[in-house]
PDB file of N, CA and C in Angstrom:
ATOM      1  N   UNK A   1    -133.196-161.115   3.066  1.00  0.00           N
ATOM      2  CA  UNK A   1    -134.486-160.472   3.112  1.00  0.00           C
ATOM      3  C   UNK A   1    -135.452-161.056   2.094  1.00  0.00           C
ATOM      4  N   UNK A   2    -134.922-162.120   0.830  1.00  0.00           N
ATOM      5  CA  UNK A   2    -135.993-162.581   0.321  1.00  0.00           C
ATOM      6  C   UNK A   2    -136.541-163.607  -0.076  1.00  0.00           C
ATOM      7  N   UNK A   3    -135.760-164.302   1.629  1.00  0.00           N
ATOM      8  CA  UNK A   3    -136.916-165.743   1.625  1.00  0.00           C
ATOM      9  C   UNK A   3    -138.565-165.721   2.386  1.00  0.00           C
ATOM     10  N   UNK A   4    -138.925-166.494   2.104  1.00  0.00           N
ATOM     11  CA  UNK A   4    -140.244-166.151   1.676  1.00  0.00           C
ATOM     12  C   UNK A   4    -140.853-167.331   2.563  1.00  0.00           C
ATOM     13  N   UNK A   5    -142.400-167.080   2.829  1.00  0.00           N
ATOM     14  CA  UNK A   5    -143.337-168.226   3.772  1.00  0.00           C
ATOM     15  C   UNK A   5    -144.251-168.321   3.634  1.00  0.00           C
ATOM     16  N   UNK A   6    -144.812-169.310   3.737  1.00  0.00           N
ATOM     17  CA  UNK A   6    -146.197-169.110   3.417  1.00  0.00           C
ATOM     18  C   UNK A   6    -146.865-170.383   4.059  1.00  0.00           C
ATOM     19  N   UNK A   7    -148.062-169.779   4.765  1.00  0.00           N
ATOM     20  CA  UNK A   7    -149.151-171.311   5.808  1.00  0.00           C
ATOM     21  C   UNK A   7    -150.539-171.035   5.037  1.00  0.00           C
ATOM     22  N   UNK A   8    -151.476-171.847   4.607  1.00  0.00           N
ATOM     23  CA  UNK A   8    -152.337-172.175   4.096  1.00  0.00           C
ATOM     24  C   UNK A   8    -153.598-172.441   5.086  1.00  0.00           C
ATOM     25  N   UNK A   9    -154.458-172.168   4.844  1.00  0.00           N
ATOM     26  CA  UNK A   9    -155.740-173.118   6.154  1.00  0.00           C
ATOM     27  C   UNK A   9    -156.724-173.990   5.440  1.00  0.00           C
ATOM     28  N   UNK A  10    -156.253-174.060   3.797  1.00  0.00           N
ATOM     29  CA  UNK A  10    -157.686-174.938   3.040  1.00  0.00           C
ATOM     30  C   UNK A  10    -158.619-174.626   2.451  1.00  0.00           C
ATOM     31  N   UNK A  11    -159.150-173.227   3.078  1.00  0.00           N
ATOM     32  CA  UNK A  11    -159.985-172.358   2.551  1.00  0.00           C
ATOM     33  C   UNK A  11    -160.065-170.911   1.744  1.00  0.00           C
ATOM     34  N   UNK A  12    -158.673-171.479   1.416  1.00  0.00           N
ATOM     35  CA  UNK A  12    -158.350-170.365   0.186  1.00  0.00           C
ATOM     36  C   UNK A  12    -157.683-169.365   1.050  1.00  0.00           C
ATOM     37  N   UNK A  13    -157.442-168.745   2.559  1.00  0.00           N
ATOM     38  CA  UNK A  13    -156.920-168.019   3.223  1.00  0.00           C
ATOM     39  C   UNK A  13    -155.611-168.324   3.298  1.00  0.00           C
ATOM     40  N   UNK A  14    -154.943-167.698   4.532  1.00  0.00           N
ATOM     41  CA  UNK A  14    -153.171-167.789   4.480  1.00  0.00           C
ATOM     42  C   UNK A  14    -152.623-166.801   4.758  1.00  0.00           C
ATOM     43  N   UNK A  15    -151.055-166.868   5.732  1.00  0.00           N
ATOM     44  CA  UNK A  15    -149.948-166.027   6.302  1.00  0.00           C
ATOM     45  C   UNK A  15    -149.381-166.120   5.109  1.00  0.00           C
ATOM     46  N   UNK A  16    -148.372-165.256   4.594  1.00  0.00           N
ATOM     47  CA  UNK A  16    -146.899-165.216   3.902  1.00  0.00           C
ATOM     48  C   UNK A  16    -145.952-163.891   3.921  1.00  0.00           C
ATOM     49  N   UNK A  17    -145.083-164.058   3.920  1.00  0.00           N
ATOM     50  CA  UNK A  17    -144.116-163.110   4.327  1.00  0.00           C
ATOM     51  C   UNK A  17    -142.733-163.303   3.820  1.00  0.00           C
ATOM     52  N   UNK A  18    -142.241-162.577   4.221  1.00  0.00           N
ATOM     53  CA  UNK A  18    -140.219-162.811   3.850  1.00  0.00           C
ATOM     54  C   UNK A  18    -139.725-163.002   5.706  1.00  0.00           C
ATOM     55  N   UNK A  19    -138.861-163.695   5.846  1.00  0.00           N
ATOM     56  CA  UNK A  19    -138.126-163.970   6.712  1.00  0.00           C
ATOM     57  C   UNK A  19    -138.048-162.287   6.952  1.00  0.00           C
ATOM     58  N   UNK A  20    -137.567-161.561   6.593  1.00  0.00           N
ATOM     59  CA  UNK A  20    -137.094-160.095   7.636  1.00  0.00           C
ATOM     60  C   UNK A  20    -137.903-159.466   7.818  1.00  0.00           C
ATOM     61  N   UNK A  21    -139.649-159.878   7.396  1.00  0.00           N
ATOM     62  CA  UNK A  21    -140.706-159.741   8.145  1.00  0.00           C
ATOM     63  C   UNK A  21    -141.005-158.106   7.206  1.00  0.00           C
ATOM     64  N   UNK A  22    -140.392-157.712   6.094  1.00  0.00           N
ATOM     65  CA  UNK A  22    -140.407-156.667   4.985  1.00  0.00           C
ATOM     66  C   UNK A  22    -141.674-157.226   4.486  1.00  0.00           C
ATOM     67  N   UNK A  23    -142.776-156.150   4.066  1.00  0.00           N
ATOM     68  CA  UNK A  23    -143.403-156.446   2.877  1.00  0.00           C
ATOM     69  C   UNK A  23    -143.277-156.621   1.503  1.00  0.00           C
ATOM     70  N   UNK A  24    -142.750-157.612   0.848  1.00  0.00           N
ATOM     71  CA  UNK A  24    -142.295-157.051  -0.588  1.00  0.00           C
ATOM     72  C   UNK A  24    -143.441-157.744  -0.947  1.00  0.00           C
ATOM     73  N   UNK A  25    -144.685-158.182  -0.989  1.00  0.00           N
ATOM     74  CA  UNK A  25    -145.810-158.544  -1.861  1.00  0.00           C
ATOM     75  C   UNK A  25    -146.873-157.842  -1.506  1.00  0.00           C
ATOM     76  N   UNK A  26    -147.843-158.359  -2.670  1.00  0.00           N
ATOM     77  CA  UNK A  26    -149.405-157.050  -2.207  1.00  0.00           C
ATOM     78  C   UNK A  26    -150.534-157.868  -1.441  1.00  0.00           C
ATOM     79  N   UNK A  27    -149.496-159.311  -1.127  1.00  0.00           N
ATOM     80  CA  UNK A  27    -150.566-160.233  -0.126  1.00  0.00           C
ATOM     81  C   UNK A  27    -149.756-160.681   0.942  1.00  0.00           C
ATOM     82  N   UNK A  28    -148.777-160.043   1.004  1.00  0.00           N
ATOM     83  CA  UNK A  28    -147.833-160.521   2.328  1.00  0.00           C
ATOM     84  C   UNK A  28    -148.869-159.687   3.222  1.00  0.00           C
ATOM     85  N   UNK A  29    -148.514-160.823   4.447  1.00  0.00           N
ATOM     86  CA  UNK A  29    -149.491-160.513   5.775  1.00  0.00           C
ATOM     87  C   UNK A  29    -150.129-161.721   6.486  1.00  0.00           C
ATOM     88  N   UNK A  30    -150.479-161.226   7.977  1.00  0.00           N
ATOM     89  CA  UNK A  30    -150.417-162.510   8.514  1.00  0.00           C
ATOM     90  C   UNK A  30    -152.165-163.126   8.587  1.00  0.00           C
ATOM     91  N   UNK A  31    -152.921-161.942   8.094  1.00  0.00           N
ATOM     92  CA  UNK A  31    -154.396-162.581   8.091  1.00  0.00           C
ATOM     93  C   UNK A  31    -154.832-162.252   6.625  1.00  0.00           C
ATOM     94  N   UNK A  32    -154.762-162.914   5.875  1.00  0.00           N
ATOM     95  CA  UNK A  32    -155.404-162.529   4.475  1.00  0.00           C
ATOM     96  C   UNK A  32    -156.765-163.895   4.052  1.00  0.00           C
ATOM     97  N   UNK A  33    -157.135-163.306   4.154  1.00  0.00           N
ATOM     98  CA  UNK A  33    -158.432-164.070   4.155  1.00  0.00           C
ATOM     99  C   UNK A  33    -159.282-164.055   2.572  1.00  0.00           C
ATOM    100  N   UNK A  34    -159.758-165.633   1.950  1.00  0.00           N
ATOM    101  CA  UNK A  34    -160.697-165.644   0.708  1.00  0.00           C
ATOM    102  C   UNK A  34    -161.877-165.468   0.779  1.00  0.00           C
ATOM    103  N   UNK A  35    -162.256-164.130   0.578  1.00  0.00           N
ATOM    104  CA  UNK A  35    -163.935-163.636   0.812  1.00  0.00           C
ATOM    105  C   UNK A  35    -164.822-164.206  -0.465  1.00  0.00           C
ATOM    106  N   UNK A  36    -164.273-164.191  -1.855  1.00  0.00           N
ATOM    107  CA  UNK A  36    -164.986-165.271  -2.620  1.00  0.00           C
ATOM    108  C   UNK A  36    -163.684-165.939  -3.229  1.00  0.00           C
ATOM    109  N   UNK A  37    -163.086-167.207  -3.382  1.00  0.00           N
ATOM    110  CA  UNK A  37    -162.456-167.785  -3.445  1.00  0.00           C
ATOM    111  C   UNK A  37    -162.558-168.426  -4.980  1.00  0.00           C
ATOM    112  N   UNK A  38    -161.543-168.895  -5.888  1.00  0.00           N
ATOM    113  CA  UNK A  38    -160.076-168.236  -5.444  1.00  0.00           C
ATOM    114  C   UNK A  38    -159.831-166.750  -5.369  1.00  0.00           C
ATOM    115  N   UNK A  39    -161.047-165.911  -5.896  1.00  0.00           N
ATOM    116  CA  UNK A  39    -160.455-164.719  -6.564  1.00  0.00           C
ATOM    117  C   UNK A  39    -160.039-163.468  -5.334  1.00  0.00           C
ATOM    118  N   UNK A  40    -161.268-163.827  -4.824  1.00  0.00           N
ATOM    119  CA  UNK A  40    -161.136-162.194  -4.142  1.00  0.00           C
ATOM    120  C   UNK A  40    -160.620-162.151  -2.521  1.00  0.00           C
ATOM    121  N   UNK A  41    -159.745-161.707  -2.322  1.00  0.00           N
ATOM    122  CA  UNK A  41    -158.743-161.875  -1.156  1.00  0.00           C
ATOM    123  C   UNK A  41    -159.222-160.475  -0.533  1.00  0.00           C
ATOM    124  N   UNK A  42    -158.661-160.194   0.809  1.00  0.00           N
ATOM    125  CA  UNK A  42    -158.547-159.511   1.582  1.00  0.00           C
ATOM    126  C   UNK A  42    -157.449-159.419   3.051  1.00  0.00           C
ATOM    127  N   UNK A  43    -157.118-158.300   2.573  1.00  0.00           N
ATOM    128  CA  UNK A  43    -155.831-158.472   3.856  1.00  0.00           C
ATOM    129  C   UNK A  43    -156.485-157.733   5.378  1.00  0.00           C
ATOM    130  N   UNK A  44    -156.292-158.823   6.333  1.00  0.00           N
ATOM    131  CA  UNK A  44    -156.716-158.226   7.520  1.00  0.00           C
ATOM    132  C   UNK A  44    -155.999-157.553   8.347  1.00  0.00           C
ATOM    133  N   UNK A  45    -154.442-158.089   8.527  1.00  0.00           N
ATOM    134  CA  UNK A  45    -153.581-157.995   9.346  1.00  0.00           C
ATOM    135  C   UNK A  45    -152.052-158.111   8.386  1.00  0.00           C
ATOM    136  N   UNK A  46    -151.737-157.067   7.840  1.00  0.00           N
ATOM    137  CA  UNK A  46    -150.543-156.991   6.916  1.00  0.00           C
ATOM    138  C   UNK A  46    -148.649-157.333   7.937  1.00  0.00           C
ATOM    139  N   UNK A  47    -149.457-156.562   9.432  1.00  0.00           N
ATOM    140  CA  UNK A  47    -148.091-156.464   9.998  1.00  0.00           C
ATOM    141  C   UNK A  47    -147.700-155.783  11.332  1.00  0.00           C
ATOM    142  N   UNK A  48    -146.967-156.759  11.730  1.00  0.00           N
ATOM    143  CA  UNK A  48    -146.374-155.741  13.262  1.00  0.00           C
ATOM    144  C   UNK A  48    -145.359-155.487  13.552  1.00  0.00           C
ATOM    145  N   UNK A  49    -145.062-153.895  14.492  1.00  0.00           N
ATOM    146  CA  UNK A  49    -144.119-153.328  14.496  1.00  0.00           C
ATOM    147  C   UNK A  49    -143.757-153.853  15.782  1.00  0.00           C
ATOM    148  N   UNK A  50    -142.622-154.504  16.276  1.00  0.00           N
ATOM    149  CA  UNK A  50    -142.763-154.873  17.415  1.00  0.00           C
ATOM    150  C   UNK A  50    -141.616-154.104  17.911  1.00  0.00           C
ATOM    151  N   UNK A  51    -141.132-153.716  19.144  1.00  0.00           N
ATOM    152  CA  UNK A  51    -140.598-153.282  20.140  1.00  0.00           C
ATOM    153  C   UNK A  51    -139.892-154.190  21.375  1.00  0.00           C
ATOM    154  N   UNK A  52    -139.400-154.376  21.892  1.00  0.00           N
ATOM    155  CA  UNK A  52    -138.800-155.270  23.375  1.00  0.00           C
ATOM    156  C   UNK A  52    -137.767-154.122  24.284  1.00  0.00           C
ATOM    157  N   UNK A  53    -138.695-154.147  25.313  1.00  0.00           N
ATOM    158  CA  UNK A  53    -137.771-152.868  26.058  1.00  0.00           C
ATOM    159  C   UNK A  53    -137.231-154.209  27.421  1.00  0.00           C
ATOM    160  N   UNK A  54    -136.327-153.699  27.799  1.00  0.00           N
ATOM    161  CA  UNK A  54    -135.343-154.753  28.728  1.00  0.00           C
ATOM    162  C   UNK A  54    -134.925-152.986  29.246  1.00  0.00           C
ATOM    163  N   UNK A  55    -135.230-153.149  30.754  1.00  0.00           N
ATOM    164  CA  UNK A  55    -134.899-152.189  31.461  1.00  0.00           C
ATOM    165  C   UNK A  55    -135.000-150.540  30.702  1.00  0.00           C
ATOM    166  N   UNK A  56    -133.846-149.877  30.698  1.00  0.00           N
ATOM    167  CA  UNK A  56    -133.969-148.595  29.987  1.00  0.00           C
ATOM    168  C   UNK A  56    -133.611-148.391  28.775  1.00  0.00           C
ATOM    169  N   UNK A  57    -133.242-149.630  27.936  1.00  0.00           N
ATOM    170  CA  UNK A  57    -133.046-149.951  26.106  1.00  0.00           C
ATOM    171  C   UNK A  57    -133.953-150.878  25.652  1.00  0.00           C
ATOM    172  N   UNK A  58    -134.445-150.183  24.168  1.00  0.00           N
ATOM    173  CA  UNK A  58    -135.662-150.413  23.381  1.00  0.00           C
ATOM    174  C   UNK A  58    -134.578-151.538  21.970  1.00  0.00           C
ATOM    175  N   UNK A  59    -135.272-151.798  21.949  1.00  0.00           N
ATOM    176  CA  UNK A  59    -134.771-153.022  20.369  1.00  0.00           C
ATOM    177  C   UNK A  59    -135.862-153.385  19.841  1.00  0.00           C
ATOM    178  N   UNK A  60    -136.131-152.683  18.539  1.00  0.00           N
ATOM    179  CA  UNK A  60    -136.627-153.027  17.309  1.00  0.00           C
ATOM    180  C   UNK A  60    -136.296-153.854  16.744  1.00  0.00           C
ATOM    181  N   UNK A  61    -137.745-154.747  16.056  1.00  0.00           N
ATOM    182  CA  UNK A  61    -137.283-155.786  15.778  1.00  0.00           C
ATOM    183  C   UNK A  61    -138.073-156.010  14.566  1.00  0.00           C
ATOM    184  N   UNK A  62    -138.673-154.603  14.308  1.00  0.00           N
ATOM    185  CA  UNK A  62    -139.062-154.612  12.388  1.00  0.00           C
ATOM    186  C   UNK A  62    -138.484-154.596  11.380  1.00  0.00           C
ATOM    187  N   UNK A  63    -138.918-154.419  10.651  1.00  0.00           N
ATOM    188  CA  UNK A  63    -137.716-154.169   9.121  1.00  0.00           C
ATOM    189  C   UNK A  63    -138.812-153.485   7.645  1.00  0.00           C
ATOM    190  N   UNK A  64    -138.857-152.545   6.852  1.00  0.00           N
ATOM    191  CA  UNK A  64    -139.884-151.763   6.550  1.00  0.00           C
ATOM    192  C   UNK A  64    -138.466-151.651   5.130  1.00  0.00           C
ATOM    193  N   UNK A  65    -139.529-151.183   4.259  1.00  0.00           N
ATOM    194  CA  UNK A  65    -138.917-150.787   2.662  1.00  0.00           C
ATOM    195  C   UNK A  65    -139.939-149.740   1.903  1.00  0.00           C
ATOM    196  N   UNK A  66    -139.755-148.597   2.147  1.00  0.00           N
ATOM    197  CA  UNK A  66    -140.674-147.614   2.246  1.00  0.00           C
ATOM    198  C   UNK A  66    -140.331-147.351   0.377  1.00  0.00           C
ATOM    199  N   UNK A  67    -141.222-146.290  -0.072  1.00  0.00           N
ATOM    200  CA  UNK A  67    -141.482-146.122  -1.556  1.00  0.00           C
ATOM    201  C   UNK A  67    -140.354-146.522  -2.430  1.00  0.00           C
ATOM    202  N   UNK A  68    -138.767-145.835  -1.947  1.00  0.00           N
ATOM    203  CA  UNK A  68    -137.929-146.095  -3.207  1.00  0.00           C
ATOM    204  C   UNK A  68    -137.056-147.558  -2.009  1.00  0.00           C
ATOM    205  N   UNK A  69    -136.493-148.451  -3.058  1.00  0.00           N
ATOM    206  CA  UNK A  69    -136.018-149.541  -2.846  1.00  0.00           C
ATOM    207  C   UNK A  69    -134.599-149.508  -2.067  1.00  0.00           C
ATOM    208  N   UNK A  70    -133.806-148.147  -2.261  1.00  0.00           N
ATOM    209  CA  UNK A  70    -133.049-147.840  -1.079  1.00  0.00           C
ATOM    210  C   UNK A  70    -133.278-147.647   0.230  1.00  0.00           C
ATOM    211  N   UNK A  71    -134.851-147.049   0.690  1.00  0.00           N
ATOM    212  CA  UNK A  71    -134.968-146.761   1.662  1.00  0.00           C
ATOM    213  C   UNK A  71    -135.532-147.952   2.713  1.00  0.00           C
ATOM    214  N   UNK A  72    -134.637-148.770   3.385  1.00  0.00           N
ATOM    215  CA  UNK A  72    -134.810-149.809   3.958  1.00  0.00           C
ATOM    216  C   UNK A  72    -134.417-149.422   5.185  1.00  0.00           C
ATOM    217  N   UNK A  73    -135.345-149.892   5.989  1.00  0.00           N
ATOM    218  CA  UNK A  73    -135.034-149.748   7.639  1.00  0.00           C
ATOM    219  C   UNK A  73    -135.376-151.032   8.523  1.00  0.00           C
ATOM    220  N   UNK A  74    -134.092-151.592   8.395  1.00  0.00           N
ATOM    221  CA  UNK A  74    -134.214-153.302   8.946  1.00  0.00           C
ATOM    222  C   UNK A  74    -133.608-153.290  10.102  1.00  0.00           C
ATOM    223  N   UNK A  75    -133.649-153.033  11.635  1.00  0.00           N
ATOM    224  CA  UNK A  75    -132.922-152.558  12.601  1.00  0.00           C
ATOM    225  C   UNK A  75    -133.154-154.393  13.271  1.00  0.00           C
ATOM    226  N   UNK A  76    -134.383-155.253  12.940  1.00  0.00           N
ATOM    227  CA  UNK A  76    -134.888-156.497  13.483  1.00  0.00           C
ATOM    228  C   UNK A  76    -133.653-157.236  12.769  1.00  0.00           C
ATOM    229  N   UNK A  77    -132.908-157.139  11.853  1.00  0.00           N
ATOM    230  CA  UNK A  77    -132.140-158.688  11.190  1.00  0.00           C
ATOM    231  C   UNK A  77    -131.279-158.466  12.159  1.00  0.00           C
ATOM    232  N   UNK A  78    -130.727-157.557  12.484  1.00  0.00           N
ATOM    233  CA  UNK A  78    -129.499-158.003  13.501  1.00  0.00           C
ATOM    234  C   UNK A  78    -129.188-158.672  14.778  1.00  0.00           C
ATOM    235  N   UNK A  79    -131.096-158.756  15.004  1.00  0.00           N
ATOM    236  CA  UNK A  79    -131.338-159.073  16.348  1.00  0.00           C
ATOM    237  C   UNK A  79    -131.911-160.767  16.234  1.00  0.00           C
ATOM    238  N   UNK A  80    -132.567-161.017  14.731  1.00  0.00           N
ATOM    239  CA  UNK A  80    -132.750-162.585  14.484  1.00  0.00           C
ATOM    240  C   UNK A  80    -131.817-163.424  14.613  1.00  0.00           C
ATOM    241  N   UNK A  81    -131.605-164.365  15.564  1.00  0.00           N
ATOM    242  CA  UNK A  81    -131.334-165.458  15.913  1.00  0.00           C
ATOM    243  C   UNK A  81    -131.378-166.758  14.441  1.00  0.00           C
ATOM    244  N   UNK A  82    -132.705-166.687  14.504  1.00  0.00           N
ATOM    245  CA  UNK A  82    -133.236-167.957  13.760  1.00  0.00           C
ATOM    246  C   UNK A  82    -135.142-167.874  13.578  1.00  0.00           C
ATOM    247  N   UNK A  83    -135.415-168.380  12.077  1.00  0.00           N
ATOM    248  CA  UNK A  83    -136.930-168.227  11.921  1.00  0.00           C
ATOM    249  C   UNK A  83    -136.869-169.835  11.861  1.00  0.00           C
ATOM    250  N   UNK A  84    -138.110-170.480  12.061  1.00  0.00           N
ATOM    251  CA  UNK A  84    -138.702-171.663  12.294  1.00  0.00           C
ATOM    252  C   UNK A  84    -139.814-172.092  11.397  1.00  0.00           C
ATOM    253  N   UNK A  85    -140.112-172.923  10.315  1.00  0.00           N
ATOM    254  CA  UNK A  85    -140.828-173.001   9.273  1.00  0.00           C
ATOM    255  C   UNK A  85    -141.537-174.396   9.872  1.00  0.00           C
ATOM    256  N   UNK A  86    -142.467-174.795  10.775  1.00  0.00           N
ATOM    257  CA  UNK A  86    -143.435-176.072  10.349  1.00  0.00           C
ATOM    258  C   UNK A  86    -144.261-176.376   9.491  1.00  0.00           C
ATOM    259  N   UNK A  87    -145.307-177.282   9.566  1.00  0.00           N
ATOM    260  CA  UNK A  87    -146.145-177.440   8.519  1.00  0.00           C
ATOM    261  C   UNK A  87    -147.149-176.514   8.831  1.00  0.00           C
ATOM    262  N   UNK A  88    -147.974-176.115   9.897  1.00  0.00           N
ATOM    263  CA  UNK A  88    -148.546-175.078  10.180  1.00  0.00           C
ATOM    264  C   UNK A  88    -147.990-174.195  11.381  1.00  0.00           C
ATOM    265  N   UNK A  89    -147.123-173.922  11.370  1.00  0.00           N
ATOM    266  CA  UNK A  89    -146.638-172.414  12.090  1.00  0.00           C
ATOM    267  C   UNK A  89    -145.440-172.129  11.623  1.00  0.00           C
ATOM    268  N   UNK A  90    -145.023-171.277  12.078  1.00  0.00           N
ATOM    269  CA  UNK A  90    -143.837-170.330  11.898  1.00  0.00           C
ATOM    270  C   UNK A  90    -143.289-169.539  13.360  1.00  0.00           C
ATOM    271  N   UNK A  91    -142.110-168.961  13.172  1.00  0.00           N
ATOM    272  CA  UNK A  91    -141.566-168.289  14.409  1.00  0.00           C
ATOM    273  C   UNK A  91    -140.346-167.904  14.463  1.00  0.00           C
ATOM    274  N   UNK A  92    -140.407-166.524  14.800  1.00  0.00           N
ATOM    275  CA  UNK A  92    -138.744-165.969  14.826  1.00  0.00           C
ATOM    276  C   UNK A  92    -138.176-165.960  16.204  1.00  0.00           C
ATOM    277  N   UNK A  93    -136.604-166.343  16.584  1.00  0.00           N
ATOM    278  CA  UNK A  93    -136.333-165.889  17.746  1.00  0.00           C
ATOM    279  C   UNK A  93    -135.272-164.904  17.359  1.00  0.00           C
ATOM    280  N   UNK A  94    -135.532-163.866  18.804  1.00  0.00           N
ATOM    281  CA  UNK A  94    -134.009-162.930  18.172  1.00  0.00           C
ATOM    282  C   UNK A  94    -133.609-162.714  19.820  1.00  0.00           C
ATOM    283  N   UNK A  95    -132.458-161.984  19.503  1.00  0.00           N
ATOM    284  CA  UNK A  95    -131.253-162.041  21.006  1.00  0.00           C
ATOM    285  C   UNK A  95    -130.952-160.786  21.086  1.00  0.00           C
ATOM    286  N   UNK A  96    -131.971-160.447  22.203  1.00  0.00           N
ATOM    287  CA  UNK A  96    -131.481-159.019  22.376  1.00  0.00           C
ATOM    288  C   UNK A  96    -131.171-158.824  23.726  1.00  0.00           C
ATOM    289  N   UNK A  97    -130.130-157.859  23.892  1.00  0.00           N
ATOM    290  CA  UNK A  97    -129.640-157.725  25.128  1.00  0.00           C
ATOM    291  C   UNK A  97    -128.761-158.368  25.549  1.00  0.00           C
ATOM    292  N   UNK A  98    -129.090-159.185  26.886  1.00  0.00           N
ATOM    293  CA  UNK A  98    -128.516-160.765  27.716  1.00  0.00           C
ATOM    294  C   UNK A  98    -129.322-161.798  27.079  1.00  0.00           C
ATOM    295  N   UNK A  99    -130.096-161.664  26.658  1.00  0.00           N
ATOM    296  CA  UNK A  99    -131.346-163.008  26.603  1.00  0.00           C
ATOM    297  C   UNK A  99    -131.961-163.125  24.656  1.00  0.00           C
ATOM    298  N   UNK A 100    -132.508-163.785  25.379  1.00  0.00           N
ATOM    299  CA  UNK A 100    -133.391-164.235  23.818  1.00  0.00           C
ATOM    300  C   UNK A 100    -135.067-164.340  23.401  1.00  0.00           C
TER     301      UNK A 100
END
């Protein structure tokens, strides 16, 4: 849960995250944008809860670490396959069900 990512665009903006897709930073997120640069950031898009329903079963594929550091609800690692690091993108696959 605490490897870590991060994509850049040049303009002081940028994705970063942990592989189990947990927030553990106060700039993790996938749209954080430099409104005056370097200093002043803004997060647009911190995160998604995603879902995959395959017939009449649901699979979660988030993972969340709510106030105290025990309370972790990662139901998505079991279902990651493999995350994918390029120079500009990223991508998780996970295997749920029959498929992937």
């Amino acid at each position: 849960m605490d490897k870590e990512w991060i994509l850049t665009n040049g303009l002081g903006g940028f994705a970063s995250g942990t592989v189990s897709q947990m927030l553990t930073r106060r700039y993790h997120g996938y749209l954080i944008a430099a409104v005056k640069p370097p200093t002043e950031r803004r997060v647009f898009l911190s995160k998604l809860e995603e879902t995959v329903r395959i017939g009449q079963e649901s699979f979660s594929l988030f993972c969340n670490q709510w106030r105290k550091e025990s309370e972790i609800d990662c139901p998505g690692l079991k279902h990651l396959d493999r995350f994918v690091l390029g120079d500009d993108y990223c991508y998780w696959d996970y295997r749920v069900g029959e498929g992937i």
